[in-house]
N, C-alpha and C. Protein backbone atom coordinates (compact mmCIF):
# COMPACT_ATOMS: atom_id res chain seq x y z
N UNK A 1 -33.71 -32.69 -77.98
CA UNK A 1 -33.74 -31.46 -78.71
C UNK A 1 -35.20 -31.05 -78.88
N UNK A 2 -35.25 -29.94 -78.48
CA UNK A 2 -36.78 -29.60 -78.72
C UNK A 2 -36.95 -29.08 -79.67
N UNK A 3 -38.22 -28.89 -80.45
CA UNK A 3 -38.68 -28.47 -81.76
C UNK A 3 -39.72 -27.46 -81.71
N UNK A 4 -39.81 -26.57 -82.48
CA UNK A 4 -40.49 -25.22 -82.50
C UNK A 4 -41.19 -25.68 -83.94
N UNK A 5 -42.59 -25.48 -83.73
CA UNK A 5 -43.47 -25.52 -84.63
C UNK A 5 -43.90 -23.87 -85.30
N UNK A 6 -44.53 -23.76 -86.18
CA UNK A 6 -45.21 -22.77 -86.43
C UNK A 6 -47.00 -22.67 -86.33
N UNK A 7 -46.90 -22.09 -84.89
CA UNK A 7 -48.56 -22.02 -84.91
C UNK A 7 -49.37 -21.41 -85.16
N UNK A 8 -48.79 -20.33 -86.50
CA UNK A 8 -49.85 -19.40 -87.02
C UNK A 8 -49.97 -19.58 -88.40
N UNK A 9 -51.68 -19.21 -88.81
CA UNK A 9 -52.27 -19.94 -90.02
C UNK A 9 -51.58 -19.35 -91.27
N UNK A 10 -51.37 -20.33 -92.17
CA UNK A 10 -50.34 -20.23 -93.02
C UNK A 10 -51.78 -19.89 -94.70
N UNK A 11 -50.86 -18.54 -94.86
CA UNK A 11 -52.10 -18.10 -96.23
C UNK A 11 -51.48 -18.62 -96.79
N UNK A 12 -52.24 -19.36 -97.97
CA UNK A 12 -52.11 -19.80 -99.36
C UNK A 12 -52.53 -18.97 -100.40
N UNK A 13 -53.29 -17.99 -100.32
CA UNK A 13 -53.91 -17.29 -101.17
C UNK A 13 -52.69 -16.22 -101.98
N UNK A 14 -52.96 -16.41 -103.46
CA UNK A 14 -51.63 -15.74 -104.44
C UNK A 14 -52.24 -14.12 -104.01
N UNK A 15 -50.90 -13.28 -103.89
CA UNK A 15 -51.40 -11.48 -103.83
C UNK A 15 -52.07 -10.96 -104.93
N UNK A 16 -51.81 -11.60 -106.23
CA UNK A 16 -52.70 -11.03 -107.22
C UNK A 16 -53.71 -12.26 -108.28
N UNK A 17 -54.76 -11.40 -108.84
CA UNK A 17 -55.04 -12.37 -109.59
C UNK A 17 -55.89 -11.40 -111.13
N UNK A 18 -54.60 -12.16 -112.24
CA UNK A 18 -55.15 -11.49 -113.51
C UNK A 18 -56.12 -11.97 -114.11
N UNK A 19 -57.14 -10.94 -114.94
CA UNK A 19 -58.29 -11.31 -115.95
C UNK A 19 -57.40 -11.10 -116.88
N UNK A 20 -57.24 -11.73 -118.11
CA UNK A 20 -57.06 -11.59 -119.61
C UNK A 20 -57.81 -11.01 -120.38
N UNK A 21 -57.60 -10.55 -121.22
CA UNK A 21 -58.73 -10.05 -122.30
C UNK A 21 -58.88 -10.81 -123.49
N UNK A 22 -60.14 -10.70 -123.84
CA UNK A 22 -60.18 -11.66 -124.52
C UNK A 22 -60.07 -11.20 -126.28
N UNK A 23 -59.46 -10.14 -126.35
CA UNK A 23 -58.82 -9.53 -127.70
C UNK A 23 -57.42 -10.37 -127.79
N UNK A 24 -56.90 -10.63 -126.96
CA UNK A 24 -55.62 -11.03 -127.36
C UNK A 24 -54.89 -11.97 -126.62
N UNK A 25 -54.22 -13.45 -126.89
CA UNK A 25 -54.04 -14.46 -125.77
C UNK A 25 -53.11 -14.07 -124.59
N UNK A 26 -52.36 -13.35 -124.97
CA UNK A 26 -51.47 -12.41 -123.51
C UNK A 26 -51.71 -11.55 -123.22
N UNK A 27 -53.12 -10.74 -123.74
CA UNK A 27 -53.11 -8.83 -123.02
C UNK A 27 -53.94 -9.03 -121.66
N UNK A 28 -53.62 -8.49 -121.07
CA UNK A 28 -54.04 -8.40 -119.48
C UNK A 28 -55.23 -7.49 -119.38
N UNK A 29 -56.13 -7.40 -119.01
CA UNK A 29 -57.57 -6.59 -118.76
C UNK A 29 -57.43 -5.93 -116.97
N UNK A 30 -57.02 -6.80 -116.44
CA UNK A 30 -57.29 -6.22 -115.20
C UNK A 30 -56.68 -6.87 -113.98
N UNK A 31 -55.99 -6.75 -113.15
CA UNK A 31 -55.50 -7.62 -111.62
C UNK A 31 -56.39 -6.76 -110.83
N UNK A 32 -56.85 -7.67 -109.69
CA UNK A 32 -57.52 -7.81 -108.43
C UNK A 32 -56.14 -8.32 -107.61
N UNK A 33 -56.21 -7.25 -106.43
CA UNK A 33 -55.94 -7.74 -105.30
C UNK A 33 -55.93 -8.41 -104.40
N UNK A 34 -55.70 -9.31 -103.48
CA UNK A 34 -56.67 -9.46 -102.36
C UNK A 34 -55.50 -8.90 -100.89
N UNK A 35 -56.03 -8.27 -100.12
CA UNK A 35 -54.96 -6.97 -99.53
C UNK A 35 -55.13 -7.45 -98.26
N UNK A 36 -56.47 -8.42 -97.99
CA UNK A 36 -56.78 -8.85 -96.48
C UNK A 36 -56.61 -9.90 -96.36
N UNK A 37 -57.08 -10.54 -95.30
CA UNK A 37 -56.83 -11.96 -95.07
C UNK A 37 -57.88 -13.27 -95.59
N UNK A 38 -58.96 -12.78 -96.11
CA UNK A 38 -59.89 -13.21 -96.57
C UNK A 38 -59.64 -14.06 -97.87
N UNK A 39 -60.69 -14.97 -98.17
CA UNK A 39 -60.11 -15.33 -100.08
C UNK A 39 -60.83 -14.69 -100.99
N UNK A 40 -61.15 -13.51 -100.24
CA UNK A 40 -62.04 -13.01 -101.83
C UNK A 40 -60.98 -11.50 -101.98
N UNK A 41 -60.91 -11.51 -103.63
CA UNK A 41 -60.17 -10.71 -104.60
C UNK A 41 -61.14 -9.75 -104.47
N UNK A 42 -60.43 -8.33 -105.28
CA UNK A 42 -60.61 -7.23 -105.31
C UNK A 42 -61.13 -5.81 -104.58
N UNK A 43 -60.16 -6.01 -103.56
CA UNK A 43 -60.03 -5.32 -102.68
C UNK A 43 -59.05 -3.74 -103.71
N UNK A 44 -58.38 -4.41 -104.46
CA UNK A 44 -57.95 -3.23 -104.57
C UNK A 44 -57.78 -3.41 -106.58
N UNK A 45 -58.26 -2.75 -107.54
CA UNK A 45 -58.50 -3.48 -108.65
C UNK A 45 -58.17 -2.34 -109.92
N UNK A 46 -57.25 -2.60 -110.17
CA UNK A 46 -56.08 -2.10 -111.48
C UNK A 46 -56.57 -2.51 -112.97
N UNK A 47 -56.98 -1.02 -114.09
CA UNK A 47 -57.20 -2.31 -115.05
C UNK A 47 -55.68 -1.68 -116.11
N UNK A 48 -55.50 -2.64 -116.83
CA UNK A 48 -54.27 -2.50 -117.37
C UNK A 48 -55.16 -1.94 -119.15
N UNK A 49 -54.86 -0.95 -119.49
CA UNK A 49 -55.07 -0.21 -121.30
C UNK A 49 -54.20 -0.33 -122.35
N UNK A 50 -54.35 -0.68 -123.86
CA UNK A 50 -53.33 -1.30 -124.19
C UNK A 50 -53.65 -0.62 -125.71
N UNK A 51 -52.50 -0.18 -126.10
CA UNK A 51 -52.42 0.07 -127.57
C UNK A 51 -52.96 -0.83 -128.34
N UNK A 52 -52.88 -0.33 -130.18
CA UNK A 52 -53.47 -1.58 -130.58
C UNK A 52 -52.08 -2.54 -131.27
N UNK A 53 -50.78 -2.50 -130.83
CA UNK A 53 -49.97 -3.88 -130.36
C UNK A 53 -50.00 -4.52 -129.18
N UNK A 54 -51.01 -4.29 -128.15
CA UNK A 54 -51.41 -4.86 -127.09
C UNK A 54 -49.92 -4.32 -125.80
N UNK A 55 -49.37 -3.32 -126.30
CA UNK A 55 -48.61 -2.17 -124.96
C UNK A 55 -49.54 -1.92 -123.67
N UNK A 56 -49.14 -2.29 -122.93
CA UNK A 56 -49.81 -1.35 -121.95
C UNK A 56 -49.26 0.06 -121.42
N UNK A 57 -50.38 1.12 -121.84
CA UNK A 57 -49.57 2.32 -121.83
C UNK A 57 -50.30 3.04 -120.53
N UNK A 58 -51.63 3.23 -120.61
CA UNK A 58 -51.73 3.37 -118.98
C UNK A 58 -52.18 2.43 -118.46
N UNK A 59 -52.34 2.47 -116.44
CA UNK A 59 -52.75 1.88 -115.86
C UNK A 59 -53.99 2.34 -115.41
N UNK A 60 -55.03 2.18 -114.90
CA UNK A 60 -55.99 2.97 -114.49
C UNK A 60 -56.44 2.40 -113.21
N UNK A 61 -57.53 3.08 -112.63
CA UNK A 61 -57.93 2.93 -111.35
C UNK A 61 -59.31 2.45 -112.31
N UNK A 62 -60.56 1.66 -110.80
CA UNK A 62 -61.67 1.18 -111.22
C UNK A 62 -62.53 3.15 -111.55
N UNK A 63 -62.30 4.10 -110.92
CA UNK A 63 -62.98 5.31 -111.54
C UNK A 63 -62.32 5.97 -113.54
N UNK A 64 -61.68 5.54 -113.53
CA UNK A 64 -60.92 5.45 -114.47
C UNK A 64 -59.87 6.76 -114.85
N UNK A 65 -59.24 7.11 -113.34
CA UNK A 65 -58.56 7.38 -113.68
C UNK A 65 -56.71 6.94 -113.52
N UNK A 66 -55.57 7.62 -114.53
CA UNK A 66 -55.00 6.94 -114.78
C UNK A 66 -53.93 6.85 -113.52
N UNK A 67 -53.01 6.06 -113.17
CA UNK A 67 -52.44 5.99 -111.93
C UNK A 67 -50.71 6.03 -112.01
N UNK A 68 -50.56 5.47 -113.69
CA UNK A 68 -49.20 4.97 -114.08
C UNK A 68 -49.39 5.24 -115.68
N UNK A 69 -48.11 5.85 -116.17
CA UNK A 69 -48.07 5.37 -117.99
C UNK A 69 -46.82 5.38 -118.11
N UNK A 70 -46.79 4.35 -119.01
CA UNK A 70 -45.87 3.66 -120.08
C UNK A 70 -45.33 4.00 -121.24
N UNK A 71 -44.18 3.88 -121.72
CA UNK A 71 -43.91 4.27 -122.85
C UNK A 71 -42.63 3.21 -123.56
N UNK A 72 -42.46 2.97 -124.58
CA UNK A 72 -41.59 1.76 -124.69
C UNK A 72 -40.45 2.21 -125.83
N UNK A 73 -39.72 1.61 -125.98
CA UNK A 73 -38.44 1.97 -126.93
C UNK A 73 -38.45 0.65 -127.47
N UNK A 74 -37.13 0.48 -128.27
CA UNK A 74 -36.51 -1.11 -128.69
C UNK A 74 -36.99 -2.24 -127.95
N UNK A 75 -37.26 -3.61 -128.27
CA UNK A 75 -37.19 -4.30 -128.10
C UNK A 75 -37.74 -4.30 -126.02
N UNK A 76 -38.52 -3.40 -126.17
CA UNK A 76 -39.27 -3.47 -124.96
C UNK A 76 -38.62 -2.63 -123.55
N UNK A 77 -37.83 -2.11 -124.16
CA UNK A 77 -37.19 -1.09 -122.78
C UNK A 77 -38.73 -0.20 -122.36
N UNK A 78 -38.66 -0.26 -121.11
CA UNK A 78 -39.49 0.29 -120.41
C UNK A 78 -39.15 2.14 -119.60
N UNK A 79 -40.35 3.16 -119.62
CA UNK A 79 -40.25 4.19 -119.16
C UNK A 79 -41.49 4.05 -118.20
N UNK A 80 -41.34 4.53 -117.28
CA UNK A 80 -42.28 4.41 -116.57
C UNK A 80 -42.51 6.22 -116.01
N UNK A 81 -43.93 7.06 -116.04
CA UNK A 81 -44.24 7.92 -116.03
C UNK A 81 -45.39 8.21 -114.68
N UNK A 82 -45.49 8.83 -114.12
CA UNK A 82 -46.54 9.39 -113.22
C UNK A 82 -47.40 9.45 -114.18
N UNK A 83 -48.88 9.28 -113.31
CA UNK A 83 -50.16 9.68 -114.10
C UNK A 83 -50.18 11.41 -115.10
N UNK A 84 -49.86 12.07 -114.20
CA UNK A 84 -49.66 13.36 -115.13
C UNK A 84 -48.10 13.38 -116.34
N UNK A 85 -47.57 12.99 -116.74
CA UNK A 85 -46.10 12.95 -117.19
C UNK A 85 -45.22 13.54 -117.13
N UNK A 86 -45.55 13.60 -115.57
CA UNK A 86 -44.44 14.79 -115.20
C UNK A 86 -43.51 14.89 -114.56
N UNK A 87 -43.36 13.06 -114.15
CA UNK A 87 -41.64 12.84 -113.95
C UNK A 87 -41.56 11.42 -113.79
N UNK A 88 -40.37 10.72 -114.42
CA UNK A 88 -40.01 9.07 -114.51
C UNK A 88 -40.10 9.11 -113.49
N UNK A 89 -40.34 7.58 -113.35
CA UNK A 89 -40.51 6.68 -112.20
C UNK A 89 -38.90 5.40 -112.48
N UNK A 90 -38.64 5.02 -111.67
CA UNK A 90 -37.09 4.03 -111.77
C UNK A 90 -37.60 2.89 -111.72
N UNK A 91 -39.06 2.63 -111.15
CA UNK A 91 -39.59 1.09 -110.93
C UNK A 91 -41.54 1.73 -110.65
N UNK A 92 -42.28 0.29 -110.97
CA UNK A 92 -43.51 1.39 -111.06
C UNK A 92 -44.31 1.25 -109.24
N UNK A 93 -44.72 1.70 -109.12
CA UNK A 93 -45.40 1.70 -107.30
C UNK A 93 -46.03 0.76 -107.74
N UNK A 94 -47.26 0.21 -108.79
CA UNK A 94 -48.12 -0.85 -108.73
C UNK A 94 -47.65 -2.22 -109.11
N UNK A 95 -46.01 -2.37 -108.78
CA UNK A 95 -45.59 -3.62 -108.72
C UNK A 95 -46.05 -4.25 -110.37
N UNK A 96 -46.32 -3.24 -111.71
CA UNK A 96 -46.73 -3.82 -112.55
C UNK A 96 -45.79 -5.19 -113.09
N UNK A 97 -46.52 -6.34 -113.39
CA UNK A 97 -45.90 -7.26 -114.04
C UNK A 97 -45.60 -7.42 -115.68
N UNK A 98 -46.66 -7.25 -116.09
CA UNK A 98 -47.33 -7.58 -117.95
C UNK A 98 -47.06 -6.29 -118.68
N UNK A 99 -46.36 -6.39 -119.23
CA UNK A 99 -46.18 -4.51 -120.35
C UNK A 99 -46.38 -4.51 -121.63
N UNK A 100 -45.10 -4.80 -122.39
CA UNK A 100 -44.86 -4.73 -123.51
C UNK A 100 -45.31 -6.01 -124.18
N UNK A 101 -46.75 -5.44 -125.05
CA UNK A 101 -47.02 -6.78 -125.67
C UNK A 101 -47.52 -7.76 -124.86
N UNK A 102 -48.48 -7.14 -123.82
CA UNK A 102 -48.68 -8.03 -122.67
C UNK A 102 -47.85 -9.20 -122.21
N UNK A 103 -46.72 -9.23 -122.38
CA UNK A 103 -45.37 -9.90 -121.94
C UNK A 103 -45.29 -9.50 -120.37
N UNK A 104 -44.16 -10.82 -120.07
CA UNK A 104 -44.01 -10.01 -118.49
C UNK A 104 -42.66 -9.48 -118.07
N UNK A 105 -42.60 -8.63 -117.41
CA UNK A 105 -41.86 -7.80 -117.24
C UNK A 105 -40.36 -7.85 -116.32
N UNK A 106 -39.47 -8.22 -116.99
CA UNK A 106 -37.89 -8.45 -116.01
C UNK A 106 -37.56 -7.03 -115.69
N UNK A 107 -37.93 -7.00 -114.39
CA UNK A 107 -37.09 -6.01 -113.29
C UNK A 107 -35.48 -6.05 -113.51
N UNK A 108 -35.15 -6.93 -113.81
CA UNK A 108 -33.36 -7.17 -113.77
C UNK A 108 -33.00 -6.37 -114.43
N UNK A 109 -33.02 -6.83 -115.76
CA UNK A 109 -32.61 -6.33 -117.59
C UNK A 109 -33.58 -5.43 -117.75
N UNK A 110 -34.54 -4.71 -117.00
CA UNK A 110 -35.62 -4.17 -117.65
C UNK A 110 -36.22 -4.15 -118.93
N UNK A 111 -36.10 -5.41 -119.29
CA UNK A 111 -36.48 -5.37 -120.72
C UNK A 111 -37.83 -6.73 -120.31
N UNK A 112 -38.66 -7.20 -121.82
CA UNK A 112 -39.71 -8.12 -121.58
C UNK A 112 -39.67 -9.03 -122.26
């Protein structure tokens, strides 16, 4: 029986990588990308803005402007808004993880 190997280089490198802030032990400051094949981060670099219950309500770009906003109900139900607020989103384009309460975010239950 012959055997088939895999002979192409296998990345280890995680797709994102979060800074914390250091206001609060779960609020998120910022994810770096890394988008190439390389091991160096921030290729593409998101910072996450946060009420003062540590919400993240927008997202921003490194020019600072905003890309995504947030808005929350009960117990962490999520709205997700275009940068201008001018129409829901059903899931957010920047794959956000961390929201409510810098918690992380179940796609399933949409709740955190």
């Amino acid at each position: 029986m012959a055997r088939s190997e895999n002979t192409g280089p296998e990345n280890l490198q995680p797709k994102y990588r979060y800074v914390g802030s250091l206001r609060y032990i779960d609020a998120c400051a910022l994810r770096d990308e890394n988008t190439e094949s390389d091991s160096t981060y921030g290729d593409d670099r998101l910072h996450y803005l946060a009420d003062a219950i540590f919400n993240v309500t927008p997202l921003v770009d490194t020019a600072g402007d905003a890309l995504e906003r947030y808005v929350y109900r009960r117990y962490g139900v999520l709205t997700i808004y275009d940068a201008t607020w001018s129409s829901i989103r059903s899931a957010s384009s920047y794959d956000i993880e961390y929201t409510y309460t810098g918690r992380s975010y179940d796609k399933e239950t949409g709740l955190c």
